[in-house]
PDB file of N, CA and C in Angstrom:
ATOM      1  N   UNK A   1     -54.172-124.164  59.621  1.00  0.00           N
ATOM      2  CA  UNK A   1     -53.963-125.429  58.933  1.00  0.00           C
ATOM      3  C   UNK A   1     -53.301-125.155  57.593  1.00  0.00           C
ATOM      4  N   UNK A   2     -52.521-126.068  57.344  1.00  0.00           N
ATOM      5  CA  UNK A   2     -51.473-126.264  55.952  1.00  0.00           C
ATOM      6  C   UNK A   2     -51.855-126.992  55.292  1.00  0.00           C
ATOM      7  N   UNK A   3     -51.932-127.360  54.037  1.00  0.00           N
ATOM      8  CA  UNK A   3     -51.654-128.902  53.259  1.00  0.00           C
ATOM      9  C   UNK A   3     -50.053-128.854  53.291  1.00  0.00           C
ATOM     10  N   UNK A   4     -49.722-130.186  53.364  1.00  0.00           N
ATOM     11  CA  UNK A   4     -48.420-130.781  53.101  1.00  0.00           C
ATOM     12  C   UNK A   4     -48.642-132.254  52.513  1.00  0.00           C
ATOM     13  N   UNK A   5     -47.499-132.376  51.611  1.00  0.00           N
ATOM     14  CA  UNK A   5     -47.469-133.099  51.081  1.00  0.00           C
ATOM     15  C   UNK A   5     -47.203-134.642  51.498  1.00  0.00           C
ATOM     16  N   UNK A   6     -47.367-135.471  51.141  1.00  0.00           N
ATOM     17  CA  UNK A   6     -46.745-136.733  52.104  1.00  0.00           C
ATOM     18  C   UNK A   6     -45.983-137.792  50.780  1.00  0.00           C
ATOM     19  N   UNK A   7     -44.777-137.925  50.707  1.00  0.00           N
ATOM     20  CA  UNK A   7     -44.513-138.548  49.464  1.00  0.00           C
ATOM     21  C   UNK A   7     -44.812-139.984  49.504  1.00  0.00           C
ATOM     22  N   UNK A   8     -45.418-140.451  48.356  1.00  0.00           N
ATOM     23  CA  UNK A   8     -45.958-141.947  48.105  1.00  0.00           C
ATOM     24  C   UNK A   8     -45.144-143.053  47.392  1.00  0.00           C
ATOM     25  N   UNK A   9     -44.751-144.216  47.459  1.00  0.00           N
ATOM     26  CA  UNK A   9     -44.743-145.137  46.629  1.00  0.00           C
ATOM     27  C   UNK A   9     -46.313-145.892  46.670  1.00  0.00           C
ATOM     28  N   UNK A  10     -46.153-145.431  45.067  1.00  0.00           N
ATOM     29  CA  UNK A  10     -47.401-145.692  44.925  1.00  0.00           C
ATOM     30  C   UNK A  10     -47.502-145.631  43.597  1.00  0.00           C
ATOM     31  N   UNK A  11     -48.541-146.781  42.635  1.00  0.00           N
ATOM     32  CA  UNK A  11     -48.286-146.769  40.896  1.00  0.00           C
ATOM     33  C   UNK A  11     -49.177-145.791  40.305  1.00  0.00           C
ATOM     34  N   UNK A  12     -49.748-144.806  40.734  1.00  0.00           N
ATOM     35  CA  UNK A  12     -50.419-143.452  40.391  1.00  0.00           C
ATOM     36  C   UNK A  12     -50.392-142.388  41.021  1.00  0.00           C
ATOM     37  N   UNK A  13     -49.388-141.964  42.166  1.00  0.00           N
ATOM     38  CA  UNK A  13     -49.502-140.913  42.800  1.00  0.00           C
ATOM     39  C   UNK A  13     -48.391-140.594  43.353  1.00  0.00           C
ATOM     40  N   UNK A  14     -47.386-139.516  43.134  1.00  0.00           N
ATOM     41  CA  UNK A  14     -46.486-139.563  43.703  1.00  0.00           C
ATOM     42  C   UNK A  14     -46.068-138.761  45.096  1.00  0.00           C
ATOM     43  N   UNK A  15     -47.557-138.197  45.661  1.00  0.00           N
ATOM     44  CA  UNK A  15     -47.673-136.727  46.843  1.00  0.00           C
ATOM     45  C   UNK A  15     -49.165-137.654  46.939  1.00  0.00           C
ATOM     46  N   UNK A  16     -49.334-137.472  48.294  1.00  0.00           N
ATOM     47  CA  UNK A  16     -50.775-137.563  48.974  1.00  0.00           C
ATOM     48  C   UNK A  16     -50.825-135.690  49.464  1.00  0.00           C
ATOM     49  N   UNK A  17     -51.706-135.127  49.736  1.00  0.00           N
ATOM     50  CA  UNK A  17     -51.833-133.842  50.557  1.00  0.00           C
ATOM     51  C   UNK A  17     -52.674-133.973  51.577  1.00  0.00           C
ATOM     52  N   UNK A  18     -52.267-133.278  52.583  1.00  0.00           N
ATOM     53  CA  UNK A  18     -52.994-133.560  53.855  1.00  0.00           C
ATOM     54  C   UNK A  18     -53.163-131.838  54.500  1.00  0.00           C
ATOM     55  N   UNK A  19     -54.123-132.281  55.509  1.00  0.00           N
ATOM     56  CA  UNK A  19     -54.086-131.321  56.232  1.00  0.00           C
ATOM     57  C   UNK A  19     -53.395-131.275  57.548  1.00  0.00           C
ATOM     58  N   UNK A  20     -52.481-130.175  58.038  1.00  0.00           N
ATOM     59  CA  UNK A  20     -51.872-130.265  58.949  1.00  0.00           C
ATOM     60  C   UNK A  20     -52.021-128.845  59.474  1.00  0.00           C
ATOM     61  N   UNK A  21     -52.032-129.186  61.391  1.00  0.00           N
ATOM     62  CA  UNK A  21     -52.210-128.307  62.429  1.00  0.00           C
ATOM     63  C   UNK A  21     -50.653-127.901  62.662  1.00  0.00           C
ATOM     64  N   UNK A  22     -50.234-126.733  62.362  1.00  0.00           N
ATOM     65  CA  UNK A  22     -48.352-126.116  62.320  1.00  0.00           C
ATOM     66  C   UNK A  22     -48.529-125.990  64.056  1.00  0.00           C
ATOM     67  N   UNK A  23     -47.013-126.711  64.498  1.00  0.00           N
ATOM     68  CA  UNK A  23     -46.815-126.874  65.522  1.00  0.00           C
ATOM     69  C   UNK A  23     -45.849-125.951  66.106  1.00  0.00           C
ATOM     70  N   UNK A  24     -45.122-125.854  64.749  1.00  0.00           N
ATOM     71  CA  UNK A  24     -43.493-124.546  64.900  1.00  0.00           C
ATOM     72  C   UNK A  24     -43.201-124.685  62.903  1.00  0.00           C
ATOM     73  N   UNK A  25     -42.479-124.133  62.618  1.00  0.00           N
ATOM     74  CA  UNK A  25     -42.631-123.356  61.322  1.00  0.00           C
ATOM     75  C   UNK A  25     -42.205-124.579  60.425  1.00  0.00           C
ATOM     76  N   UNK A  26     -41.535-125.681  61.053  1.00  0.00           N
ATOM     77  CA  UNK A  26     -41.334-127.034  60.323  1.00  0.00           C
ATOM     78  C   UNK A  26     -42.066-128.382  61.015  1.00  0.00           C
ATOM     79  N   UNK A  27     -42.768-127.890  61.355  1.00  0.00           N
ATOM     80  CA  UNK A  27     -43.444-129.471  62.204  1.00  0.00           C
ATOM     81  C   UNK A  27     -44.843-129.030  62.280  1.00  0.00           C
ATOM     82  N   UNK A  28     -45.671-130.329  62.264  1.00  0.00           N
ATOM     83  CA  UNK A  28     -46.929-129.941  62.559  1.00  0.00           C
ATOM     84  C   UNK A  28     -47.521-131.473  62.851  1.00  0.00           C
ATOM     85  N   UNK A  29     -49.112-131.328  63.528  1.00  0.00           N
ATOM     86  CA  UNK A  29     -49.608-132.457  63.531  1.00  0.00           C
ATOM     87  C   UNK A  29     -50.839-133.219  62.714  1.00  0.00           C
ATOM     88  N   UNK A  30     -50.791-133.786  61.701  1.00  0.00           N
ATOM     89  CA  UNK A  30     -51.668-134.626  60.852  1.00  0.00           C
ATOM     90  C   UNK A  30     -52.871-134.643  61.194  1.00  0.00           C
ATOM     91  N   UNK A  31     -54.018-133.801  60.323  1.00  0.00           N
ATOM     92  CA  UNK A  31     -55.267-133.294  60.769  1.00  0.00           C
ATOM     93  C   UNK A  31     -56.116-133.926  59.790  1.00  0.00           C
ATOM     94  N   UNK A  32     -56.545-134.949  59.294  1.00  0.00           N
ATOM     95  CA  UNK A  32     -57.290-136.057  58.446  1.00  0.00           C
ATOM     96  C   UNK A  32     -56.286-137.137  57.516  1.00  0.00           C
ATOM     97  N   UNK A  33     -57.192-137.996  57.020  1.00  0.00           N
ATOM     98  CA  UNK A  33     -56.807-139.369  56.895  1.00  0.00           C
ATOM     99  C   UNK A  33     -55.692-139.629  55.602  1.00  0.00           C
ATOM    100  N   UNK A  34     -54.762-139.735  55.921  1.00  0.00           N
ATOM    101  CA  UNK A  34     -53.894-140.276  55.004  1.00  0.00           C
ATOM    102  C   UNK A  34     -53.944-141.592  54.495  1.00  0.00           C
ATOM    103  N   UNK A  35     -54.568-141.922  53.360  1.00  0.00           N
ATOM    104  CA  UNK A  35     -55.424-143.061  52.306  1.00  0.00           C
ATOM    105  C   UNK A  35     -54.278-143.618  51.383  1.00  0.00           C
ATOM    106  N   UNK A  36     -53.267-143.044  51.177  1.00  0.00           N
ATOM    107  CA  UNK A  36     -52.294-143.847  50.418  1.00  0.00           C
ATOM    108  C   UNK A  36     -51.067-144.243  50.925  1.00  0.00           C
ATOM    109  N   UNK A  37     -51.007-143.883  52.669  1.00  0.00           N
ATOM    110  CA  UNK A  37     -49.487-144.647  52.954  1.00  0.00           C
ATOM    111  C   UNK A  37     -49.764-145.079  54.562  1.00  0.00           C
ATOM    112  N   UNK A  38     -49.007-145.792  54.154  1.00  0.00           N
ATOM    113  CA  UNK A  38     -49.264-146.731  55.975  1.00  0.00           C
ATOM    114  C   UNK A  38     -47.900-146.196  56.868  1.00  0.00           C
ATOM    115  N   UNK A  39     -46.938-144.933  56.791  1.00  0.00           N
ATOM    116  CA  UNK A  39     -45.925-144.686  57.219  1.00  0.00           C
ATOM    117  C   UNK A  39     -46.550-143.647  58.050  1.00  0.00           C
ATOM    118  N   UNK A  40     -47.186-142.794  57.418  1.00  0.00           N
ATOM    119  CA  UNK A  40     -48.297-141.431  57.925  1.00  0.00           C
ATOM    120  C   UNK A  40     -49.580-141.192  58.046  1.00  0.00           C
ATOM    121  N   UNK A  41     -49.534-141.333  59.389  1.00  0.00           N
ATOM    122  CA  UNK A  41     -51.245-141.642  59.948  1.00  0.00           C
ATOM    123  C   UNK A  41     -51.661-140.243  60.655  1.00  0.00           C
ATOM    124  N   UNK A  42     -53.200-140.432  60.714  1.00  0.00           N
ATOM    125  CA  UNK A  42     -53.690-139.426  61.372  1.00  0.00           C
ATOM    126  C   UNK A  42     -53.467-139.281  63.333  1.00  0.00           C
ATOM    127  N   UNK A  43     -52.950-137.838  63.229  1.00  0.00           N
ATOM    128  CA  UNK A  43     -52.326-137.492  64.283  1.00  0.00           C
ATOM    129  C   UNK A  43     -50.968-137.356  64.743  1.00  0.00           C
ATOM    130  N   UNK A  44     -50.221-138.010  63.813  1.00  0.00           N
ATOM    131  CA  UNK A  44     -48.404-138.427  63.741  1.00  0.00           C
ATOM    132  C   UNK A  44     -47.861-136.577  63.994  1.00  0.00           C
ATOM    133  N   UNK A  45     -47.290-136.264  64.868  1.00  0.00           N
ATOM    134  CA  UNK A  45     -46.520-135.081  64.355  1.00  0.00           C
ATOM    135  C   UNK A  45     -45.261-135.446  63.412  1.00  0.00           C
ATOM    136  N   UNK A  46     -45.622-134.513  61.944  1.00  0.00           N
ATOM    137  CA  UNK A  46     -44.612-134.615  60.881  1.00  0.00           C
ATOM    138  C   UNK A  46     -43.247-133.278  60.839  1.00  0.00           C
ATOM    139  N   UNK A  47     -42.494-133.689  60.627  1.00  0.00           N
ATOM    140  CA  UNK A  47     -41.283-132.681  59.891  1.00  0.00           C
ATOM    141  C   UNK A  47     -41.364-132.350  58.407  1.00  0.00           C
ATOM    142  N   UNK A  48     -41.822-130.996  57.917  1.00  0.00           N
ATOM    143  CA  UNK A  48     -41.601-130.924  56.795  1.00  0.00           C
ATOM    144  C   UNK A  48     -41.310-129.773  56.114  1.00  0.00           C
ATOM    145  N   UNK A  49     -40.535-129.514  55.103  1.00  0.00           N
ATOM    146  CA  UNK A  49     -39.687-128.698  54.289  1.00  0.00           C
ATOM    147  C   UNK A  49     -41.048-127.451  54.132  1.00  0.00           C
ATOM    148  N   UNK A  50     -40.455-126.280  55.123  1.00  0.00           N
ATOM    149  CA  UNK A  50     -41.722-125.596  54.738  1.00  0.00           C
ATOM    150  C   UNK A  50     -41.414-124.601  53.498  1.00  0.00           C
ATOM    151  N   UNK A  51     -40.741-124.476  52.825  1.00  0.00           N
ATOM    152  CA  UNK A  51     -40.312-124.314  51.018  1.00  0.00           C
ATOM    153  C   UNK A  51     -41.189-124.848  50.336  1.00  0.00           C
ATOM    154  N   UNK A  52     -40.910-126.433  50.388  1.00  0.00           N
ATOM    155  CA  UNK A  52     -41.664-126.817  49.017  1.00  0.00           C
ATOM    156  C   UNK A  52     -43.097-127.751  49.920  1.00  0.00           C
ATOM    157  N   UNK A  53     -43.238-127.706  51.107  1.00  0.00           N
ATOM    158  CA  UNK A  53     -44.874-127.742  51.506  1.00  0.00           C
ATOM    159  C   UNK A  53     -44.581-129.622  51.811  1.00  0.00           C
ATOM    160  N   UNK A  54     -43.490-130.094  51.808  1.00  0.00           N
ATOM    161  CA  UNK A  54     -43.157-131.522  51.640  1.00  0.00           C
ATOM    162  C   UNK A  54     -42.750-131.723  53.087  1.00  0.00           C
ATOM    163  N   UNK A  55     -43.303-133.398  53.644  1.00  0.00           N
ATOM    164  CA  UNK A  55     -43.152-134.450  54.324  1.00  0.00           C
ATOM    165  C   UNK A  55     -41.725-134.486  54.390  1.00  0.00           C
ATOM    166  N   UNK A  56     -40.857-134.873  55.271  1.00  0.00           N
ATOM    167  CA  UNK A  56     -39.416-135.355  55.508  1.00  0.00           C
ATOM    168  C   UNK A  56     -39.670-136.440  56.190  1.00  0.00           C
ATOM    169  N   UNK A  57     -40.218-136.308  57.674  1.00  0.00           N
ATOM    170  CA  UNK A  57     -40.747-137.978  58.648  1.00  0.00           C
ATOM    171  C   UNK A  57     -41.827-137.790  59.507  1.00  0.00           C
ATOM    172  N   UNK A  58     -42.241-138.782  60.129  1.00  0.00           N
ATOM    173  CA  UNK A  58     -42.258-138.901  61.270  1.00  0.00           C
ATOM    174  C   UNK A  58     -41.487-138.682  62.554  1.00  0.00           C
ATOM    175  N   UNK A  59     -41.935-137.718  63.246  1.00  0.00           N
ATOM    176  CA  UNK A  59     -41.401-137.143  64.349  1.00  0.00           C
ATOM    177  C   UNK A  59     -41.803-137.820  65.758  1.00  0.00           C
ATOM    178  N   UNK A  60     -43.339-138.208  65.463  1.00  0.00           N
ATOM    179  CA  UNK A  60     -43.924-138.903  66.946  1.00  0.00           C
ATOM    180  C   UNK A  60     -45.366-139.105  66.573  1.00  0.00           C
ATOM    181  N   UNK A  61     -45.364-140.414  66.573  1.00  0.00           N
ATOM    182  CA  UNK A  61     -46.576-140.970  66.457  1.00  0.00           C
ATOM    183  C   UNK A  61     -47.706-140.711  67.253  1.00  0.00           C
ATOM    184  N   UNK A  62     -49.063-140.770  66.187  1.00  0.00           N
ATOM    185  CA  UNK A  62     -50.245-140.174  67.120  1.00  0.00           C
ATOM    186  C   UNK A  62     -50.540-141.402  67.328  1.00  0.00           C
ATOM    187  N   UNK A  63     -50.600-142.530  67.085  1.00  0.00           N
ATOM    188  CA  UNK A  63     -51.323-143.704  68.198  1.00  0.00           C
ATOM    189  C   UNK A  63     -52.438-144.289  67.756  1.00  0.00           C
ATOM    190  N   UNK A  64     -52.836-143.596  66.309  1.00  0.00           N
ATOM    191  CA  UNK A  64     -53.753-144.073  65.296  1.00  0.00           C
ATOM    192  C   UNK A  64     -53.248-145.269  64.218  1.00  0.00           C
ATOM    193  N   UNK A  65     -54.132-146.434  64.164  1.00  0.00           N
ATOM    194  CA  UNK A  65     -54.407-147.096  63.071  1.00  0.00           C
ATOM    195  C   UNK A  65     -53.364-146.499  61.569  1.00  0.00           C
ATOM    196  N   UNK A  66     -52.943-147.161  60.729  1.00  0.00           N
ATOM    197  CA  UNK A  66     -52.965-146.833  59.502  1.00  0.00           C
ATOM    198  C   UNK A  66     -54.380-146.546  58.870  1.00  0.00           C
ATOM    199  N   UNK A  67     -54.712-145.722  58.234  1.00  0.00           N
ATOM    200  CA  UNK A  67     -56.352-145.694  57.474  1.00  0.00           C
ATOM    201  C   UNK A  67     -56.602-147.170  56.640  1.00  0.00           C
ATOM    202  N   UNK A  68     -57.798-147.094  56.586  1.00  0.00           N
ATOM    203  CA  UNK A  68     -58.454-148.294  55.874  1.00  0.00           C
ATOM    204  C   UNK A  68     -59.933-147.680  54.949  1.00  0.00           C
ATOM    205  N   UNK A  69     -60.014-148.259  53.830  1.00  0.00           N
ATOM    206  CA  UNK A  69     -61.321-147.610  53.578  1.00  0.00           C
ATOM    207  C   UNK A  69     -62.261-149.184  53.556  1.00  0.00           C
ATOM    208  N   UNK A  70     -63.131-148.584  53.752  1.00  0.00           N
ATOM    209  CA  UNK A  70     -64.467-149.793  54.165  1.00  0.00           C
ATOM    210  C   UNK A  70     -65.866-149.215  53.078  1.00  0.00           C
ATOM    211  N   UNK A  71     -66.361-150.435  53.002  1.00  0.00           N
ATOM    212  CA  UNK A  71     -67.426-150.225  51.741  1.00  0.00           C
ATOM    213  C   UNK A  71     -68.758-150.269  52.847  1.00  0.00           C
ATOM    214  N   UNK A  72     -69.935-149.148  52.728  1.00  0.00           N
ATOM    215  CA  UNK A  72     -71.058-149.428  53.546  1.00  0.00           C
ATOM    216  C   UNK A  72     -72.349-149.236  52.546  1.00  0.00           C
ATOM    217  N   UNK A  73     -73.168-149.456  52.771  1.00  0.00           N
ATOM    218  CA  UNK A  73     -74.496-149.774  52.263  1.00  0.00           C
ATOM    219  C   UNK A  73     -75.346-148.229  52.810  1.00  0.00           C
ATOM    220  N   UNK A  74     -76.258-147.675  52.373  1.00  0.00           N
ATOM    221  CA  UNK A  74     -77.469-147.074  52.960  1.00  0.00           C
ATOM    222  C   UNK A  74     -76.388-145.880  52.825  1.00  0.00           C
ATOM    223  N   UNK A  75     -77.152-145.035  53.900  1.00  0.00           N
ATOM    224  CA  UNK A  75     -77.163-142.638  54.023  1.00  0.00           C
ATOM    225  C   UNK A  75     -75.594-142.968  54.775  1.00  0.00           C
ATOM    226  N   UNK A  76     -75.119-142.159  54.155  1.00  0.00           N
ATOM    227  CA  UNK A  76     -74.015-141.644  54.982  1.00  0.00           C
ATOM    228  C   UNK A  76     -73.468-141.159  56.023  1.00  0.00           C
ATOM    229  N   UNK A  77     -75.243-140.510  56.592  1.00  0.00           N
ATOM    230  CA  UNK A  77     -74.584-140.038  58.398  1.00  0.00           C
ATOM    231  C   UNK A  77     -75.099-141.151  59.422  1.00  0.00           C
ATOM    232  N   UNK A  78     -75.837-142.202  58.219  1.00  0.00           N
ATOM    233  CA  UNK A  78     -76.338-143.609  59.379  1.00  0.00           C
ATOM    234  C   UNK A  78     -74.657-144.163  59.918  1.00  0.00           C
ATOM    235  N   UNK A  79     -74.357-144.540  58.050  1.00  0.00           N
ATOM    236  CA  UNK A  79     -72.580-145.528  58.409  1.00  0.00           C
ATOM    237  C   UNK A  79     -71.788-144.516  59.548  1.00  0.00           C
ATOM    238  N   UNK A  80     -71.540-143.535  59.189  1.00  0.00           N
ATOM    239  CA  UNK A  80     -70.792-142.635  60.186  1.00  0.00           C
ATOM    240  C   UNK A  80     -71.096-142.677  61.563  1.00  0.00           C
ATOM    241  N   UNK A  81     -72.254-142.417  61.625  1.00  0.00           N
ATOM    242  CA  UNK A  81     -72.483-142.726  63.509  1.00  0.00           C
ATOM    243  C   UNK A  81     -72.318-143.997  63.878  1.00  0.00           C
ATOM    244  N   UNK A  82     -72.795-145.230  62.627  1.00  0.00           N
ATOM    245  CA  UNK A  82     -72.320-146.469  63.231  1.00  0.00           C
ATOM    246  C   UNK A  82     -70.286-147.069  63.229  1.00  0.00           C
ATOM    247  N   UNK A  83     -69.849-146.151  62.473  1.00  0.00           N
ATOM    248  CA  UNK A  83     -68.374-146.074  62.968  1.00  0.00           C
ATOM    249  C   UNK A  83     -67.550-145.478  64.355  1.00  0.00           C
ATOM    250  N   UNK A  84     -68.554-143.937  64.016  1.00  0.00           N
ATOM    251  CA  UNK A  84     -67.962-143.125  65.532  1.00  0.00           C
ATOM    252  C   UNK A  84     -68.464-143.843  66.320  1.00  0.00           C
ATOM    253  N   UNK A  85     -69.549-144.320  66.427  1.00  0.00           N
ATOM    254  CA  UNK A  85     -69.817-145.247  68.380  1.00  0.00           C
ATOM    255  C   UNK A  85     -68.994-146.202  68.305  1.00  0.00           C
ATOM    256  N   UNK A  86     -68.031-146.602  67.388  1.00  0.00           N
ATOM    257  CA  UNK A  86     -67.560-147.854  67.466  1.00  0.00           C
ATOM    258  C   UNK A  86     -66.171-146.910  67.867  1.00  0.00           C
ATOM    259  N   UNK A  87     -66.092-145.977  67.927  1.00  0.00           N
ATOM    260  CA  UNK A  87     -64.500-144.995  68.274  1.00  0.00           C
ATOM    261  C   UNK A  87     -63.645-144.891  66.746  1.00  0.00           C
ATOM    262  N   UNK A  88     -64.118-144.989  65.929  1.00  0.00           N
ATOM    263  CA  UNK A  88     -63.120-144.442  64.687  1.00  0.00           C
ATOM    264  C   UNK A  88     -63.225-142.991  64.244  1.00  0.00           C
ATOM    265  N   UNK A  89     -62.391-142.459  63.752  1.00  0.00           N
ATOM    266  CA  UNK A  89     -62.510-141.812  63.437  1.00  0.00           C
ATOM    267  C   UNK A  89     -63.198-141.861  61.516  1.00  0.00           C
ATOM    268  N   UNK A  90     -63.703-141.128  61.248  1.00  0.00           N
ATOM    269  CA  UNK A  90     -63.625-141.066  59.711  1.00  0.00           C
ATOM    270  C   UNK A  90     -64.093-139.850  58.717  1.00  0.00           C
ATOM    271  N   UNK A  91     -63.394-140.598  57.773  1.00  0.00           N
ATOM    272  CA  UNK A  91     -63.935-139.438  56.771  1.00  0.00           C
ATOM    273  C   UNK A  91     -64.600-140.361  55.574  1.00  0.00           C
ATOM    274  N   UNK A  92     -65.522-139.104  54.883  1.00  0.00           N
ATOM    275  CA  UNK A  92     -66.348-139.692  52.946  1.00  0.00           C
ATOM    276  C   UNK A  92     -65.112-139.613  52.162  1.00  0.00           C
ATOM    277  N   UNK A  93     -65.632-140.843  51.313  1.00  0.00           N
ATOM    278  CA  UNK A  93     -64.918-141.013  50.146  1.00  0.00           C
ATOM    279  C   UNK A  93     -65.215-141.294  48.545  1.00  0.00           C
ATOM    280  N   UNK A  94     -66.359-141.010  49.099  1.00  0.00           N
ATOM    281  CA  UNK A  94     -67.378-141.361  48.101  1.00  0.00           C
ATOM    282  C   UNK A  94     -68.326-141.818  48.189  1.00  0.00           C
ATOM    283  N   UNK A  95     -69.562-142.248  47.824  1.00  0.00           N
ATOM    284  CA  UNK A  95     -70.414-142.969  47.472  1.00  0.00           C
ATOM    285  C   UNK A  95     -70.216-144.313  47.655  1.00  0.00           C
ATOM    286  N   UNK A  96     -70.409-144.598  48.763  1.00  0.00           N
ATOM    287  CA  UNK A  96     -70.626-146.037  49.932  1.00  0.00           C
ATOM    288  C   UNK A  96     -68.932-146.619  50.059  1.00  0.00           C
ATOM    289  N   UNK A  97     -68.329-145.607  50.195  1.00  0.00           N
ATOM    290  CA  UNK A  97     -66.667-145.517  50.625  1.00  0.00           C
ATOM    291  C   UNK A  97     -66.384-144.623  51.655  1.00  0.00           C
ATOM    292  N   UNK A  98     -65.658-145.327  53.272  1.00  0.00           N
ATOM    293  CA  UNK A  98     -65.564-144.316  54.262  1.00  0.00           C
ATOM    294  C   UNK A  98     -64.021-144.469  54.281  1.00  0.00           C
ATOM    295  N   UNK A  99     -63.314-143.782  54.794  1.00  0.00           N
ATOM    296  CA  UNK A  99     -61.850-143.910  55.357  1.00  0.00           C
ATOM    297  C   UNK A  99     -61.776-143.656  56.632  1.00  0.00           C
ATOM    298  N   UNK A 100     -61.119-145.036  57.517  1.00  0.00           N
ATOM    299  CA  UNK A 100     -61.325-145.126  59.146  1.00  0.00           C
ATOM    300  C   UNK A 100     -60.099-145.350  59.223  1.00  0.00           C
ATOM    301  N   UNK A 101     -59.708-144.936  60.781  1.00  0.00           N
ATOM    302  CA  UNK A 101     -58.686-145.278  61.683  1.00  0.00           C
ATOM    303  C   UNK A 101     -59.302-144.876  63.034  1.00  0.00           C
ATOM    304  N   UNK A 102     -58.537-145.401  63.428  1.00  0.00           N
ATOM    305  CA  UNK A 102     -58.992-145.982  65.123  1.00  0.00           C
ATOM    306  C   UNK A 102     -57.646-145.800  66.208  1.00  0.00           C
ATOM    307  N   UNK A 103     -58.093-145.580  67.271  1.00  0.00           N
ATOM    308  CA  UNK A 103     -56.850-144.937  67.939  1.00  0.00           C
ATOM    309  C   UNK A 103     -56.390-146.596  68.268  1.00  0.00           C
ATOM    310  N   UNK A 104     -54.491-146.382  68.690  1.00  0.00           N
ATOM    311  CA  UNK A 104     -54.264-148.063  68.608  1.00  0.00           C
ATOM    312  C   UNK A 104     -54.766-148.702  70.082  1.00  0.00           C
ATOM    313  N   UNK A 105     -54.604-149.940  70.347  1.00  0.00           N
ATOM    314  CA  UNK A 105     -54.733-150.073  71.986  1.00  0.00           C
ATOM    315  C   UNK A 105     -53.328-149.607  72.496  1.00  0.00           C
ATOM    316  N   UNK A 106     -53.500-150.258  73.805  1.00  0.00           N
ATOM    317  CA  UNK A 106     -52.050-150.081  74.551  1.00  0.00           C
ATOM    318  C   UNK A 106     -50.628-151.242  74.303  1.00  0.00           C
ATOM    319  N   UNK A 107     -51.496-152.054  74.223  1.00  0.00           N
ATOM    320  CA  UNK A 107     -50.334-153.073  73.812  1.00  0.00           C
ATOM    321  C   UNK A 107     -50.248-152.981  72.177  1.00  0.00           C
ATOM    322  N   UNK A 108     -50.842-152.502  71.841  1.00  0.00           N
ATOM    323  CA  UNK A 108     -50.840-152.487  70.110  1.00  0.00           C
ATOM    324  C   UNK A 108     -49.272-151.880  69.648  1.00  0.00           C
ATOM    325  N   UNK A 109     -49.350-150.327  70.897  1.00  0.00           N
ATOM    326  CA  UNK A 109     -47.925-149.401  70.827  1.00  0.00           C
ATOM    327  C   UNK A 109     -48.392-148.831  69.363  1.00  0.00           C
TER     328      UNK A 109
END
């Protein structure tokens, strides 16, 4: 696994970093939740500049949701199991903050 960068418009951040599974020495596939852009989702195989560790595109979509973060109440591995039975994936974000995506349907595309 790599971090790569994912470039943002965005009014405080100009790189998200992610983790990515290297597929061939410029491509790889998106291995947790990308929280600041709705272009690069979890699972997308990306193209990116392996020099400077940077995003170029989308190559082929993984079929996941854009991320969303959701506010929950109570322990953290309660909300989590009540997300995964629901099929999301997620990750912590803090203190009663999860970040979900969900694989899309079929007609969703």
């Amino acid at each position: 696994m790599i971090k790569i960068l994912i470039p943002l418009q965005h009014e405080q951040f100009d790189y998200e970093g992610v983790w990515v599974k290297e597929l061939s020495q410029n491509t790889g596939e998106i291995n947790n939740l990308p929280v600041y852009t709705k272009e690069y989702k979890f699972g997308d195989i990306i193209e990116f500049d392996p020099q400077t560790s940077k995003a170029i595109r989308v190559v082929q979509h993984g079929g996941y949701t854009p991320t969303q973060i959701v506010k929950y109440e109570g322990q953290f591995a309660d909300a989590k199991l009540k997300w995964e039975d629901e099929g999301y994936v997620i990750e912590g974000m803090g203190q009663g903050r999860l970040a979900v995506t969900k694989k899309c349907r079929e007609q969703d595309g």
